[in-house]
N, C-alpha and C. Protein backbone atom coordinates (compact mmCIF):
# COMPACT_ATOMS: atom_id res chain seq x y z
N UNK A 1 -14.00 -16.28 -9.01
CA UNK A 1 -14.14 -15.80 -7.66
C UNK A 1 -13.63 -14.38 -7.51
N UNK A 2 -13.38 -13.86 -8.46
CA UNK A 2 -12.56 -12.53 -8.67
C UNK A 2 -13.02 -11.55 -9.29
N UNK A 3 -12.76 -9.90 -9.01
CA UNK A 3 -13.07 -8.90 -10.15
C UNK A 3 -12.86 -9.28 -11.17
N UNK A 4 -13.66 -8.48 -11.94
CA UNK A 4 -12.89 -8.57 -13.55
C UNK A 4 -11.17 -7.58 -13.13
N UNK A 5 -10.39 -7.59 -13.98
CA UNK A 5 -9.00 -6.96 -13.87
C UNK A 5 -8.54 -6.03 -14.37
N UNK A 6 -8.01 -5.09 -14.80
CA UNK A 6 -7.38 -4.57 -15.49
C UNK A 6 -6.01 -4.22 -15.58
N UNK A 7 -4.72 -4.40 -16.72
CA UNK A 7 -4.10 -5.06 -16.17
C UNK A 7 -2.77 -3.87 -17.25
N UNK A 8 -1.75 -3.16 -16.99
CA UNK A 8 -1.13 -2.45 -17.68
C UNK A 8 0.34 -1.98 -17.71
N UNK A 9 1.01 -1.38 -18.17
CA UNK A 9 2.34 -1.36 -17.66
C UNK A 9 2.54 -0.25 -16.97
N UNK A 10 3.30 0.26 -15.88
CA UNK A 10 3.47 1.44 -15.51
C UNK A 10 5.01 1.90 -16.38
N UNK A 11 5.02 3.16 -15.61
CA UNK A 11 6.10 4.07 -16.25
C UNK A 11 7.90 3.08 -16.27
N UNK A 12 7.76 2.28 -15.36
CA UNK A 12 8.97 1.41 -14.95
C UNK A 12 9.29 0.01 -15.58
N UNK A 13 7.92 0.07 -16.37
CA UNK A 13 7.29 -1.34 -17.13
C UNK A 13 7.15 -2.16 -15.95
N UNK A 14 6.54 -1.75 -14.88
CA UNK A 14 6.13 -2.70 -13.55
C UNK A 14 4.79 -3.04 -14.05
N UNK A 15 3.99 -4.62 -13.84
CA UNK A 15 2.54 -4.57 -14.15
C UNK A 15 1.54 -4.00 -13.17
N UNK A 16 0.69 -3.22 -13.69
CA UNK A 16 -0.14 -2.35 -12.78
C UNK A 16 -1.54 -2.96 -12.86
N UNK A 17 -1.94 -3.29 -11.75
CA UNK A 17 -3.47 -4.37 -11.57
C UNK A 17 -4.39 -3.67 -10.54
N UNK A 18 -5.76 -3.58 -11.18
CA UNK A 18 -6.84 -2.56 -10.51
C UNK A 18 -8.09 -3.08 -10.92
N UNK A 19 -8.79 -2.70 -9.94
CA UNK A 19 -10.22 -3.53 -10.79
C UNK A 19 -10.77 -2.54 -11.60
N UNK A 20 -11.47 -2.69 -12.65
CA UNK A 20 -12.34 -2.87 -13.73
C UNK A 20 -13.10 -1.55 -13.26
N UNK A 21 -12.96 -0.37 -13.86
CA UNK A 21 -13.89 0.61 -13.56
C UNK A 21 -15.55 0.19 -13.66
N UNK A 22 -16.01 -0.56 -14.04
CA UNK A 22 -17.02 -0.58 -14.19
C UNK A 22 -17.90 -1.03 -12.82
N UNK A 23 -17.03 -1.39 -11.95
CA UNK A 23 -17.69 -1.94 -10.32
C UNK A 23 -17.92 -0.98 -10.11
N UNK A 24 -17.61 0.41 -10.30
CA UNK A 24 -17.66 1.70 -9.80
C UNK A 24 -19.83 2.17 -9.88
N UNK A 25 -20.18 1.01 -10.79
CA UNK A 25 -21.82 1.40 -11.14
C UNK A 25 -22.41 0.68 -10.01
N UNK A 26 -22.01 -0.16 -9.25
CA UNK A 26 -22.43 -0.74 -8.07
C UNK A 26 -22.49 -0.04 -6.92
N UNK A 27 -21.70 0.79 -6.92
CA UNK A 27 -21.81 2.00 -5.26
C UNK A 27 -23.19 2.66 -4.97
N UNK A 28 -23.28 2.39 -3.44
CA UNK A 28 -24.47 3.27 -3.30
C UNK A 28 -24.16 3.09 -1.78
N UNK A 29 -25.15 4.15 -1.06
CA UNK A 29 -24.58 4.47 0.65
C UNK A 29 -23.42 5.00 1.01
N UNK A 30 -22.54 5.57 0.32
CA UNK A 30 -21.41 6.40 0.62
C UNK A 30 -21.29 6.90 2.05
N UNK A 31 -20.25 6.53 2.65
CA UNK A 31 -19.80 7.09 3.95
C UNK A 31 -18.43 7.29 3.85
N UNK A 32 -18.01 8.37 4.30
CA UNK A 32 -16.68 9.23 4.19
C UNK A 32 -15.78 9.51 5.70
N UNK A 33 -14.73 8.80 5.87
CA UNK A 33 -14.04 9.30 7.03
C UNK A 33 -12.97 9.80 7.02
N UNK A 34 -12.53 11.24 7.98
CA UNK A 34 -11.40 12.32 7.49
C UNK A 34 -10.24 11.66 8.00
N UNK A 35 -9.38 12.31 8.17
CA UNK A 35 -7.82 12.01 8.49
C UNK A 35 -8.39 12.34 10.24
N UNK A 36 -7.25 10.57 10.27
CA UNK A 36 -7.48 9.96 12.14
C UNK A 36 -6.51 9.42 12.38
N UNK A 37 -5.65 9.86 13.75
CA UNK A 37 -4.60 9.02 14.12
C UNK A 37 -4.54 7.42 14.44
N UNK A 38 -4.16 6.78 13.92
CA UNK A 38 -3.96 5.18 14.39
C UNK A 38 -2.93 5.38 15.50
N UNK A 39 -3.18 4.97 16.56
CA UNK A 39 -2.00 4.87 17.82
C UNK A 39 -1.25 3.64 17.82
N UNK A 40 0.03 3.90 18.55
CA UNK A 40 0.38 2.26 18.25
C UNK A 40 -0.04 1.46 19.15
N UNK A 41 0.13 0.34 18.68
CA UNK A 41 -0.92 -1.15 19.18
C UNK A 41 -1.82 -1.11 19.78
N UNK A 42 -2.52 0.31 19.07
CA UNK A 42 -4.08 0.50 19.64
C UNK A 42 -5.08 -0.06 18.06
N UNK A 43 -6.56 0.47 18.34
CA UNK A 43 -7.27 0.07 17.09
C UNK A 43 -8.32 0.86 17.53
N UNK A 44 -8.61 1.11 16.12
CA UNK A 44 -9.76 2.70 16.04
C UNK A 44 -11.18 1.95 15.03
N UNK A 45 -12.43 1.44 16.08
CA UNK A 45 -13.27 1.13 15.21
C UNK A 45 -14.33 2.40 14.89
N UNK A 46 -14.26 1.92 13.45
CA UNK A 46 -15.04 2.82 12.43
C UNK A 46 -16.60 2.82 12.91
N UNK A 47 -16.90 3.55 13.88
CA UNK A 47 -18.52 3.17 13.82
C UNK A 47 -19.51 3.29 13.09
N UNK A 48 -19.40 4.45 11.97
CA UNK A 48 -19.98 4.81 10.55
C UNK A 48 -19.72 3.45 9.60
N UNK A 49 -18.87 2.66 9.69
CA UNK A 49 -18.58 1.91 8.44
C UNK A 49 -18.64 0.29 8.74
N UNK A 50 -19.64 -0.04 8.26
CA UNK A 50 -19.39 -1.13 8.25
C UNK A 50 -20.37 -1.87 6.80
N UNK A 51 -20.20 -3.86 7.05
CA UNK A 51 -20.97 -4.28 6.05
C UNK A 51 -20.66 -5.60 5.25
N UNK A 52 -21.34 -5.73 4.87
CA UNK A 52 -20.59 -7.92 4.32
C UNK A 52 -21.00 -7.56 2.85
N UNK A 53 -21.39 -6.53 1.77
CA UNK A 53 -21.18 -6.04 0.84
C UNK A 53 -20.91 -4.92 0.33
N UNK A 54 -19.33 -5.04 0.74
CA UNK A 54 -19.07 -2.93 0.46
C UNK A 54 -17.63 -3.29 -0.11
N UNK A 55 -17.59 -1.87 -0.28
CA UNK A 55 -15.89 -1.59 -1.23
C UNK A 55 -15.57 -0.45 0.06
N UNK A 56 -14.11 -0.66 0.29
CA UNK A 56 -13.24 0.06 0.98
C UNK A 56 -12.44 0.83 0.16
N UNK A 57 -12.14 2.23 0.03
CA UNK A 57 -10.92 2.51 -0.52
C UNK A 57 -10.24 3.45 0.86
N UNK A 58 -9.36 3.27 1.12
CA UNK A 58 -8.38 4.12 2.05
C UNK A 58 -6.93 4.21 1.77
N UNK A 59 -6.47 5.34 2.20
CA UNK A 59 -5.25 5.79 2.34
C UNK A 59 -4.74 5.82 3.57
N UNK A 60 -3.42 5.58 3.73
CA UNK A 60 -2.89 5.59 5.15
C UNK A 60 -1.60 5.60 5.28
N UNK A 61 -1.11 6.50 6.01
CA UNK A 61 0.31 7.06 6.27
C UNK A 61 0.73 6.19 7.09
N UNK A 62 1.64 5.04 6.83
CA UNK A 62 2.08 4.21 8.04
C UNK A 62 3.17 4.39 9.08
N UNK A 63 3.59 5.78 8.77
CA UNK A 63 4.43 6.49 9.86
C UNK A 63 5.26 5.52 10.22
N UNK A 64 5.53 5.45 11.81
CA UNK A 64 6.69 4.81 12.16
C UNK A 64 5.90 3.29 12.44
N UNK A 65 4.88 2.93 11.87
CA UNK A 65 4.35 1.20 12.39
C UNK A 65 5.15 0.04 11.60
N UNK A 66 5.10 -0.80 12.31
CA UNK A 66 5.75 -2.01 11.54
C UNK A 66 4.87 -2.94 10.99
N UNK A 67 3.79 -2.92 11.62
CA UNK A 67 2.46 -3.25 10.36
C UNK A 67 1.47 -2.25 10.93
N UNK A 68 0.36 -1.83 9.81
CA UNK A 68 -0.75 -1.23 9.58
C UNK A 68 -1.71 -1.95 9.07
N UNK A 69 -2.93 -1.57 9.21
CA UNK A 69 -3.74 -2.41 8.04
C UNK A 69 -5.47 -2.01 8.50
N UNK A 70 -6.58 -2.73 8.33
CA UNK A 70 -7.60 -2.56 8.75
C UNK A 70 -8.05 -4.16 9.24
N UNK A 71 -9.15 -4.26 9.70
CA UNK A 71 -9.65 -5.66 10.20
C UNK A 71 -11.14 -5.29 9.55
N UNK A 72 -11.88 -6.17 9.00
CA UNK A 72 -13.17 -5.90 8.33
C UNK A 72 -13.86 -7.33 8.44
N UNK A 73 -15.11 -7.31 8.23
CA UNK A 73 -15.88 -8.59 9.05
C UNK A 73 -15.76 -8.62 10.64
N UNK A 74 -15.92 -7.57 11.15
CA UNK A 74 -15.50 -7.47 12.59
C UNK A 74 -16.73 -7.97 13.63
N UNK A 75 -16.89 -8.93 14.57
CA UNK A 75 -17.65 -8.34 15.49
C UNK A 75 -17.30 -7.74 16.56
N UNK A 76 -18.57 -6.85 17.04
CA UNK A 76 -18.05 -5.53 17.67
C UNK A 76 -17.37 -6.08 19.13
N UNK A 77 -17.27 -7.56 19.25
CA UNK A 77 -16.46 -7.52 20.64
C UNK A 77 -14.77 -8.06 19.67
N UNK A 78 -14.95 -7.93 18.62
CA UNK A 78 -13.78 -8.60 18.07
C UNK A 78 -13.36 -9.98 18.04
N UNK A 79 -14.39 -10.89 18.43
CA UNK A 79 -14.08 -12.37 18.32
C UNK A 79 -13.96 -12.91 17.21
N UNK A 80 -14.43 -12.38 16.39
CA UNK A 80 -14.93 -12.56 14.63
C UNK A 80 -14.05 -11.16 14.14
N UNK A 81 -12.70 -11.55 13.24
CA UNK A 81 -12.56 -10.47 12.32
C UNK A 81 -11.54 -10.97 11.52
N UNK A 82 -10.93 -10.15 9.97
CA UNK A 82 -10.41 -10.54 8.95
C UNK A 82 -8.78 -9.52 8.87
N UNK A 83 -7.96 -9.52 9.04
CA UNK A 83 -7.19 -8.53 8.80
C UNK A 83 -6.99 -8.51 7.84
N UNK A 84 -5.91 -7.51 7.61
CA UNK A 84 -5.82 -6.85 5.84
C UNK A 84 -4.42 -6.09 6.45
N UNK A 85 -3.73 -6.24 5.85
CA UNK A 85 -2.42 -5.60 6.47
C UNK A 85 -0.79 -5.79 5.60
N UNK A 86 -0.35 -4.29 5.64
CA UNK A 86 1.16 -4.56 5.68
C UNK A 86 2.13 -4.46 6.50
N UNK A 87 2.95 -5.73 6.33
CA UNK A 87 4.35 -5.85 7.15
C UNK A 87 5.26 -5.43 6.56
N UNK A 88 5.77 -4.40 7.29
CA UNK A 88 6.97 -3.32 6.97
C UNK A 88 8.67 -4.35 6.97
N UNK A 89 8.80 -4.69 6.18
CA UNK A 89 10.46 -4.93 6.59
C UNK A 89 10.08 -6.23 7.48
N UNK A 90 9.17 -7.28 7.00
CA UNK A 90 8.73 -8.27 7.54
C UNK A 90 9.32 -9.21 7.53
N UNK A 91 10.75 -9.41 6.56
CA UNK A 91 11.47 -10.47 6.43
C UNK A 91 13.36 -10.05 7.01
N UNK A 92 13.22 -10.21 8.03
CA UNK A 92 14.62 -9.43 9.32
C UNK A 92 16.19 -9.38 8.25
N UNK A 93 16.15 -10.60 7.74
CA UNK A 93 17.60 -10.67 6.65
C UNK A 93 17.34 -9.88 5.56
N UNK A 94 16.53 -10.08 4.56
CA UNK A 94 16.39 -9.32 3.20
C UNK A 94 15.66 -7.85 3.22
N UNK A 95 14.36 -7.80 4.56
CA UNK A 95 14.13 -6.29 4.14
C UNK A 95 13.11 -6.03 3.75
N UNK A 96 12.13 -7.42 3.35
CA UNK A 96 11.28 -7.49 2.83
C UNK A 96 9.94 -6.80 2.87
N UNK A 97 9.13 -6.11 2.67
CA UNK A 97 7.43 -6.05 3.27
C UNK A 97 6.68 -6.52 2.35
N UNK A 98 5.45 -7.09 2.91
CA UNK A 98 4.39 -7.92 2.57
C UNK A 98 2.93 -7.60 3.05
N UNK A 99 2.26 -7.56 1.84
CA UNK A 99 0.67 -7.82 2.08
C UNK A 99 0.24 -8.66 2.58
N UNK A 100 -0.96 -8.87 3.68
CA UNK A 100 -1.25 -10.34 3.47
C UNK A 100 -2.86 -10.18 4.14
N UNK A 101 -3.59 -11.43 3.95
CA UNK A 101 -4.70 -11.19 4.43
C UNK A 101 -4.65 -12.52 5.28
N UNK A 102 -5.35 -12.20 6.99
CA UNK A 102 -4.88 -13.19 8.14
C UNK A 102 -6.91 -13.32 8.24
N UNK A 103 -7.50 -14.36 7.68
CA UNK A 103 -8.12 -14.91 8.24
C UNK A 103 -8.41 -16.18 9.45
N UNK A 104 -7.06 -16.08 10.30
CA UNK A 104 -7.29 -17.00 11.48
C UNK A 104 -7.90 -16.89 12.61
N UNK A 105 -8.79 -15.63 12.80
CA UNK A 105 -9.48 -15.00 13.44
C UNK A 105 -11.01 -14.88 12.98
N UNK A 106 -11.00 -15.21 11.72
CA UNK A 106 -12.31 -14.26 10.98
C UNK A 106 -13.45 -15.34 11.37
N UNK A 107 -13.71 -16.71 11.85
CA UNK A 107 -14.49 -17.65 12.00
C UNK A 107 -14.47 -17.96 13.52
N UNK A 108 -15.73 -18.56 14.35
CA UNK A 108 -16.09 -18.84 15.34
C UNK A 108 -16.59 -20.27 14.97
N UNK A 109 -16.79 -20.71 13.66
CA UNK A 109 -17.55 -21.55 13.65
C UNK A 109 -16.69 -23.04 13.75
N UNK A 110 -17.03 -24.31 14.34
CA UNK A 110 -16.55 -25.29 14.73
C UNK A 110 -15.55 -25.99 13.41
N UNK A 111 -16.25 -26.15 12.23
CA UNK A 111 -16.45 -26.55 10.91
C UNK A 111 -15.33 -25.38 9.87
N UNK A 112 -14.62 -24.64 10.20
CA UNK A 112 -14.07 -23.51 9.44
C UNK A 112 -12.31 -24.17 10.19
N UNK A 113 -11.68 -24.16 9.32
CA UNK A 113 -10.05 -24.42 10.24
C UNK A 113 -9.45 -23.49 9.68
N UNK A 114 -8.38 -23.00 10.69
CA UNK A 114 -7.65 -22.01 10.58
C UNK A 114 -6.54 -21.96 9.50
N UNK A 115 -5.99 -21.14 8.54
CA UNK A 115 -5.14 -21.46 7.07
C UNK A 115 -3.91 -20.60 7.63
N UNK A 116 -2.76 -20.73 7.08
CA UNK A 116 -1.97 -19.57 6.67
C UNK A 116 -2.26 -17.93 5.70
N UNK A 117 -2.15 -17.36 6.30
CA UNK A 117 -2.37 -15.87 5.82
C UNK A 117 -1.85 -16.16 4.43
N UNK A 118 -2.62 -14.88 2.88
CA UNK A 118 -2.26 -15.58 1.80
C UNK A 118 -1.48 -13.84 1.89
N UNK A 119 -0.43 -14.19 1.14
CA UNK A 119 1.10 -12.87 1.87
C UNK A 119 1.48 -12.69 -0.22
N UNK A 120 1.41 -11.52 -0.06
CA UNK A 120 2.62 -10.67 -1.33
C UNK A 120 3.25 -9.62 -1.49
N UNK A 121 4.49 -9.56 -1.45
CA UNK A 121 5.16 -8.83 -1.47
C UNK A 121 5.02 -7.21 -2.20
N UNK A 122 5.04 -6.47 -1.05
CA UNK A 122 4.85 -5.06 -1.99
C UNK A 122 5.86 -4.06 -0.71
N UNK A 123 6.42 -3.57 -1.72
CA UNK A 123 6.81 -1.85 -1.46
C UNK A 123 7.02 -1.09 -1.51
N UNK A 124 6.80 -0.20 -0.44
CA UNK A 124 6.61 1.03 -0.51
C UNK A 124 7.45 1.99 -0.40
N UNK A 125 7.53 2.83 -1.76
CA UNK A 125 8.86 4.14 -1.75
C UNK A 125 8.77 5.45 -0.54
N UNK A 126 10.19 5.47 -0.64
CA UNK A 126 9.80 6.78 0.64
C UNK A 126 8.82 7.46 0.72
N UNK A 127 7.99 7.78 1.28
CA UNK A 127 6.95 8.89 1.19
C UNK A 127 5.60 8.46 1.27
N UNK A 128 5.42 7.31 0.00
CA UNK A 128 4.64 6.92 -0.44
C UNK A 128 3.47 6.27 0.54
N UNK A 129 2.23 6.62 0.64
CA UNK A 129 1.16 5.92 1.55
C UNK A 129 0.71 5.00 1.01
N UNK A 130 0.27 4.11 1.79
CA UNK A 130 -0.48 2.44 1.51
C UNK A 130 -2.02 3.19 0.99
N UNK A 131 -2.38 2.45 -0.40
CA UNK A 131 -3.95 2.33 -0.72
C UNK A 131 -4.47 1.96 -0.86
N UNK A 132 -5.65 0.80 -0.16
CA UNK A 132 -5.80 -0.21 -0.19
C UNK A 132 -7.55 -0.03 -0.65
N UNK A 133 -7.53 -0.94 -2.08
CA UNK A 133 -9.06 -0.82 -2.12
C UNK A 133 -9.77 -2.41 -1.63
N UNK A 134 -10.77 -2.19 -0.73
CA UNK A 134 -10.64 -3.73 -0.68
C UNK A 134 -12.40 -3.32 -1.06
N UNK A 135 -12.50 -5.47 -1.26
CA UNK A 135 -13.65 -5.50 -1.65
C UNK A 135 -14.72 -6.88 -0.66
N UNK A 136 -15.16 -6.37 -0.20
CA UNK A 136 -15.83 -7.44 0.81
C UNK A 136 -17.44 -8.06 0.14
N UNK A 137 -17.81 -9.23 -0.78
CA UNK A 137 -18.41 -9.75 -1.03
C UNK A 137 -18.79 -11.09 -0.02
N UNK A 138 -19.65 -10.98 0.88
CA UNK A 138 -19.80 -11.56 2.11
C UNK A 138 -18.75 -12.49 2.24
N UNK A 139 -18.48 -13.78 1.88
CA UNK A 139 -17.34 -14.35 2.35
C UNK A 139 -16.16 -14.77 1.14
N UNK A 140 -16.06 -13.53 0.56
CA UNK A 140 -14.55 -13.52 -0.29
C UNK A 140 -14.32 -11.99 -0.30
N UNK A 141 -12.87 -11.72 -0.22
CA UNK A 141 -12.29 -10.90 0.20
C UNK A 141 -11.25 -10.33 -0.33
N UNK A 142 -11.40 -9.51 -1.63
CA UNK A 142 -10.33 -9.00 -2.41
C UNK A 142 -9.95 -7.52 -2.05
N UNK A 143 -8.10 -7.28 -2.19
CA UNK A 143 -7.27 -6.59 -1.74
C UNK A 143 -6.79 -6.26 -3.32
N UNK A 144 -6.97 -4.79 -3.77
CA UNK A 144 -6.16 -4.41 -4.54
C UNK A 144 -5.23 -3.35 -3.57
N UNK A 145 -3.67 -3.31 -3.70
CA UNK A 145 -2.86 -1.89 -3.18
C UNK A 145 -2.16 -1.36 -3.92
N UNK A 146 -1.94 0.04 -3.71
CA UNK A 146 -1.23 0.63 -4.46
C UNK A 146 -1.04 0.37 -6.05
N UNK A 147 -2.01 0.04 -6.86
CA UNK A 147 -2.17 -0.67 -8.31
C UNK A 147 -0.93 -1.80 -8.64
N UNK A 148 -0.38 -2.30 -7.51
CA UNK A 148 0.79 -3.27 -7.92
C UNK A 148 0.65 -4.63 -7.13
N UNK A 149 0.12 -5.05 -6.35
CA UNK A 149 -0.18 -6.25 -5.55
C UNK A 149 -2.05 -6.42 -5.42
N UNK A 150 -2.46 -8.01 -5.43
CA UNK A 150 -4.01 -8.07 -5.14
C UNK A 150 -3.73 -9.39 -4.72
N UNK A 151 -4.83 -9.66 -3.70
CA UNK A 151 -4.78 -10.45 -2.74
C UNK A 151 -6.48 -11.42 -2.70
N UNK A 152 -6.35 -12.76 -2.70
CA UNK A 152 -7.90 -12.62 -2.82
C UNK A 152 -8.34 -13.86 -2.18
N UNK A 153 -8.73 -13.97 -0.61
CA UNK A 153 -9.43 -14.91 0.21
C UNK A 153 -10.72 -15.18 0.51
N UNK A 154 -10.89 -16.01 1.09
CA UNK A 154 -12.35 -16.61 1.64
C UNK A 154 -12.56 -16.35 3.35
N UNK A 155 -13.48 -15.97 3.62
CA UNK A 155 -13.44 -15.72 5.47
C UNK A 155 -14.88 -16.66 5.46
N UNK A 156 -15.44 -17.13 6.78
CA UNK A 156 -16.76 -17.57 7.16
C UNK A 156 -17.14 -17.46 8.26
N UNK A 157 -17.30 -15.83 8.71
CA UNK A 157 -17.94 -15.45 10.29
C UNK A 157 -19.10 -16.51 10.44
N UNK A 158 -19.13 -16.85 11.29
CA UNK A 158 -20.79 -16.93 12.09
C UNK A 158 -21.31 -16.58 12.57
N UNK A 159 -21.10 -15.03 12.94
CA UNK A 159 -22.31 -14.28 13.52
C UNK A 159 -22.73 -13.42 12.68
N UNK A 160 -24.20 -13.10 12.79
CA UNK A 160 -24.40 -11.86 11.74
C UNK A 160 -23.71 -10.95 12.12
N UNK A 161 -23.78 -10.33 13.38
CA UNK A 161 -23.06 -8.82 13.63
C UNK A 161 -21.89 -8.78 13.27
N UNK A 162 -21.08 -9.71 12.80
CA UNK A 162 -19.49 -9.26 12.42
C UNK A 162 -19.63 -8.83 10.83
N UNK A 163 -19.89 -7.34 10.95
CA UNK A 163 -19.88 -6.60 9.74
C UNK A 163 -18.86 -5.43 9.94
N UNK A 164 -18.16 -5.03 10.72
CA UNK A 164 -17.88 -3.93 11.39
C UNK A 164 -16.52 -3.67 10.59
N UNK A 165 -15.82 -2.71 10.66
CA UNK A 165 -14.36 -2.50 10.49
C UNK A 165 -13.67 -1.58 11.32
N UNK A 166 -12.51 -1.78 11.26
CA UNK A 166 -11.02 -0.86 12.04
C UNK A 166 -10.08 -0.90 11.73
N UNK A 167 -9.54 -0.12 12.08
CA UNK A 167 -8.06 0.32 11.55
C UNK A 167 -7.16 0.16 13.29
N UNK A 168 -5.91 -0.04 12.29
CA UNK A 168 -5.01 -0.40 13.56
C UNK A 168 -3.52 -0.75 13.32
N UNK A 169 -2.29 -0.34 14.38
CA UNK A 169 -1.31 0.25 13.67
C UNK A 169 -0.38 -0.80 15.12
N UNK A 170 0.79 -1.10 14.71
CA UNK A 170 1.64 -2.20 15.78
C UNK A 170 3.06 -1.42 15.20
N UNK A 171 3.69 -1.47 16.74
CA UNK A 171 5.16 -0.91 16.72
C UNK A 171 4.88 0.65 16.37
N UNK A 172 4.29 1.23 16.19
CA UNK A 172 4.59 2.68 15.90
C UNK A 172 3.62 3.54 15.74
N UNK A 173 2.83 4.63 15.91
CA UNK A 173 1.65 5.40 15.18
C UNK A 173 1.56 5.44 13.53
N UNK A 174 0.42 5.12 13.35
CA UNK A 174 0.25 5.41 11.63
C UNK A 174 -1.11 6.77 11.79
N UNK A 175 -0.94 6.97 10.70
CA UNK A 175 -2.30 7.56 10.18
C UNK A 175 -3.20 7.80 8.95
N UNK A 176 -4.51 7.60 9.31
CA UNK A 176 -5.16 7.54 8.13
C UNK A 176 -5.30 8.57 7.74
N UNK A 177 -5.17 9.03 6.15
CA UNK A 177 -5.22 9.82 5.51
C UNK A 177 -6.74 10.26 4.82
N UNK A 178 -8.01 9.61 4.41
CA UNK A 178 -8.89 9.58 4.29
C UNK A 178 -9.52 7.86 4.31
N UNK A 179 -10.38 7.28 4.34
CA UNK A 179 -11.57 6.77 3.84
C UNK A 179 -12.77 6.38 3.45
N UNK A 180 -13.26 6.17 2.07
CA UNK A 180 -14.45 6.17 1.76
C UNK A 180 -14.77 4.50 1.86
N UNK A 181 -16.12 4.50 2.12
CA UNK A 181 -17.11 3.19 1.94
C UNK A 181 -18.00 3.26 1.09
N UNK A 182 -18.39 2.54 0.59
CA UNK A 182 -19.90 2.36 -0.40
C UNK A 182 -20.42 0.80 -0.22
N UNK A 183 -21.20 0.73 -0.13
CA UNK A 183 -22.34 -0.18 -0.25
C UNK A 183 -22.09 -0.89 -1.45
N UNK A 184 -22.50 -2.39 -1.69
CA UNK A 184 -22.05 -2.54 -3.26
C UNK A 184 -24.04 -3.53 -3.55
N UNK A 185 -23.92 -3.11 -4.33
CA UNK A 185 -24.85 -3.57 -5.28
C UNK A 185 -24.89 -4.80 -6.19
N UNK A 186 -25.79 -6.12 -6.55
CA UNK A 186 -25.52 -7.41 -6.39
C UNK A 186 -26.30 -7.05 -8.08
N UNK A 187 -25.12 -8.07 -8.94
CA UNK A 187 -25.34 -8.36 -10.29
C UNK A 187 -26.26 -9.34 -10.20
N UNK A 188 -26.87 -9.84 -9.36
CA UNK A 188 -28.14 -10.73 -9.75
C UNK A 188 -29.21 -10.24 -9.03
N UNK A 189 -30.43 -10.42 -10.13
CA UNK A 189 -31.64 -10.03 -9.58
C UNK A 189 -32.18 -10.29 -8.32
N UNK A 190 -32.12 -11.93 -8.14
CA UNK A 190 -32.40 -12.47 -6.92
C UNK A 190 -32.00 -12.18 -5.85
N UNK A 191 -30.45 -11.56 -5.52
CA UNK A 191 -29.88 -11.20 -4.34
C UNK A 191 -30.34 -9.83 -3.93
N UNK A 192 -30.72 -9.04 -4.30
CA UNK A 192 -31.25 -7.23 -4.29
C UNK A 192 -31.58 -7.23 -3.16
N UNK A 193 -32.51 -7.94 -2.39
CA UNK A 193 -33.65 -8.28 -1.28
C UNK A 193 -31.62 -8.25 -0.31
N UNK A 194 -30.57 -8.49 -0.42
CA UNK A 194 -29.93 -8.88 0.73
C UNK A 194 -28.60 -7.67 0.38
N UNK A 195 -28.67 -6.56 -0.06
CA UNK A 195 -28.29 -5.35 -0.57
C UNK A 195 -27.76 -4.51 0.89
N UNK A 196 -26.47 -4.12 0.96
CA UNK A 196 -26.71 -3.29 2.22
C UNK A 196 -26.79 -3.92 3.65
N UNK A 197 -26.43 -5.10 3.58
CA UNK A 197 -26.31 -6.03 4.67
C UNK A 197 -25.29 -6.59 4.99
């Protein structure tokens, strides 16, 4: 249900996990968005970007927020969507922050029950911005960040229109630093016809 991996030591002997350059032959439809303020406990939808087979890569300065993240599978009234997000200092005693992906939102449908968010721990050094490549294969949902945490769920919108994405920042202003989209391209012949959708 997963990328292929790639999997290595960094300079700290921390394990460093990224997908597989080779997904990189699947891009096509490129859309590019510049540096945009996230307000706090506001949300900024991407109207250029959306899609139920694309790769996300973004950067984002999480300034003073206590979580950041994007929502993807969106519909545009927001009844239908997937978050993707880190919690800053999410655990009040130890200090903790955590990835996690909150599909308790992402389904309308009767037949879909709501799970616990699947959560891993990552953080981030002074300075350092969140990079989150995600990968949206209509209803599975992989999170690589910062080459040290990956995250990897199932969502099941029921409407077509929830393809959409946004960004969005709680407790504090963040900002995005760039992001790109691409379109992804289907390793089987048969699916081609549903490309870009």
């Amino acid at each position: 249900m997963t990328l292929p991996r790639h999997l290595s030591l960094g300079e700290d002997n921390a394990l460093c996990i990224e997908p597989v350059p080779e997904v990189e032959s699947l891009r096509f439809g490129h859309r590019h968005i510049d540096a945009l303020d996230i307000p706090a406990n506001g949300e900024v939808v991407l109207d250029r970007v959306r899609g139920k087979a694309i790769e996300i890569d973004a950067v984002i300065d999480a300034g003073e927020a206590r979580e950041v993240g994007l929502y993807v599978l969106r519909s545009p009234d927001g009844a239908e969507r997937t978050r993707i997000s880190l919690f800053r200092d999410s655990d009040r005693w130890l200090g903790i922050s955590a990835l996690q992906i909150d599909v308790s939102a992402a389904s309308l449908r009767s037949d879909v029950f709501a799970r616990t968010p699947e959560t891993g721990p990552l953080e981030l050094a002074a300075g350092e911005h969140l990079r989150l490549r995600i990968f949206v294969d209509r209803s599975i949902i992989e999170v690589f960040v910062n080459g040290r945490q990956c995250l990897t769920l199932r969502a099941y919108p029921e409407r077509e229109d929830s393809h959409g994405v946004s960004l969005f920042a709680r407790g504090g202003p963040a900002k995005l630093a760039s992001l790109d989209c691409w379109q992804m391209r289907s390793v089987w012949p048969e699916l081609t016809e549903r490309e870009g959708r």
